[in-house]
Protein backbone atom coordinates (compact mmCIF):
# COMPACT_ATOMS: atom_id res chain seq x y z
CA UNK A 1 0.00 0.00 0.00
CA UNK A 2 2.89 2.38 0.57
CA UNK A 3 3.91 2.18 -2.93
CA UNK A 4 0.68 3.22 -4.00
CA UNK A 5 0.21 5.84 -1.74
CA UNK A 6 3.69 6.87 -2.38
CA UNK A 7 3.12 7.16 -5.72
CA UNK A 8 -0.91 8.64 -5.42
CA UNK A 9 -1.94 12.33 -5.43
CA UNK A 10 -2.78 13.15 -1.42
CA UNK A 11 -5.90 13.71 -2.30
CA UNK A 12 -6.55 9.22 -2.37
CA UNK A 13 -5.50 9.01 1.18
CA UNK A 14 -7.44 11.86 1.94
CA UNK A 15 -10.74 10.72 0.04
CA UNK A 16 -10.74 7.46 2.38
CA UNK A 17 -9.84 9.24 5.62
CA UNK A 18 -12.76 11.33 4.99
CA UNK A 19 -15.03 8.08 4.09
CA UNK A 20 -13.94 6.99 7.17
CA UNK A 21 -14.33 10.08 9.11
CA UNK A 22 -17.68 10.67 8.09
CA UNK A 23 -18.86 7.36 8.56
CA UNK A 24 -17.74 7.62 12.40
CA UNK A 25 -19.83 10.70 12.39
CA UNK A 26 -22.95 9.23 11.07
CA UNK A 27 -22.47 5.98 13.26
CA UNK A 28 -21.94 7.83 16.60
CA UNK A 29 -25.34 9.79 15.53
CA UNK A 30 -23.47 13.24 14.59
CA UNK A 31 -24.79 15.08 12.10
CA UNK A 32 -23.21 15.17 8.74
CA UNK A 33 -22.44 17.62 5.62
CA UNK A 34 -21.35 15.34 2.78
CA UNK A 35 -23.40 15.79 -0.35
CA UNK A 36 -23.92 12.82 -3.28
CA UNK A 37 -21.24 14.83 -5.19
CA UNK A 38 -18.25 14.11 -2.53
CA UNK A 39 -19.45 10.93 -1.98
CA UNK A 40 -19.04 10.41 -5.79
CA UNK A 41 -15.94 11.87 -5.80
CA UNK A 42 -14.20 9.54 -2.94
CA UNK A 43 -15.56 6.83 -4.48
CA UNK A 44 -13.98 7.24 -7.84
CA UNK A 45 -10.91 7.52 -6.07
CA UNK A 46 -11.03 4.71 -3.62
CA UNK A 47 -12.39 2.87 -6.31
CA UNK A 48 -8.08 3.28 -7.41
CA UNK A 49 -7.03 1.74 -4.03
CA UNK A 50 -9.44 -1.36 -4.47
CA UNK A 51 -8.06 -2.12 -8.09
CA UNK A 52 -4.72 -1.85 -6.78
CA UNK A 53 -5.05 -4.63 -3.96
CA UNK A 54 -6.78 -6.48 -6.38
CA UNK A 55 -3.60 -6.46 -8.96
CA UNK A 56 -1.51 -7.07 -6.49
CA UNK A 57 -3.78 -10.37 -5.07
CA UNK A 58 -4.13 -11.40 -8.35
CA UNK A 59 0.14 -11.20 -8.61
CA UNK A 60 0.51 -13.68 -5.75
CA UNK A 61 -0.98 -16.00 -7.35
C-alpha cells in the first residue's frame, strides 16, 4: 500500500480518511455535511485503491 500511496496524489488518502471520518460521524449519531457529489468523488478515487489490492492479489498467485 505504501507504494501506492507513495506514488498517489494526497488527495486518495485523503478521500478514504474522509469516508472513514464521516462514517464515524454518522455511526456515533453526529450530524453530517457530505453531499452525493463528494461521496461520488471519494468513491472514484477509492475505487483506485481497491483495483490496486486487487492487482496485487491477483500477482501472488
Amino acid at each position: 500500500m505504501r507504494e501506492f500511496f507513495d506514488s498517489s496524489p494526497d488527495m486518495t488518502k485523503g478521500a478514504i480518511n474522509s469516508i472513514m471520518s464521516e462514517r464515524n460521524r454518522i455511526a456515533h449519531g453526529e450530524s453530517s455535511q457530505i453531499t452525493v457529489a463528494r461521496v461520488r468523488e471519494y468513491l472514484e478515487r477509492s475505487v483506485a485503491v481497491l483495483e490496486f489490492i486487487e492487482n496485487q492479489c491477483m500477482n501472488q498467485r
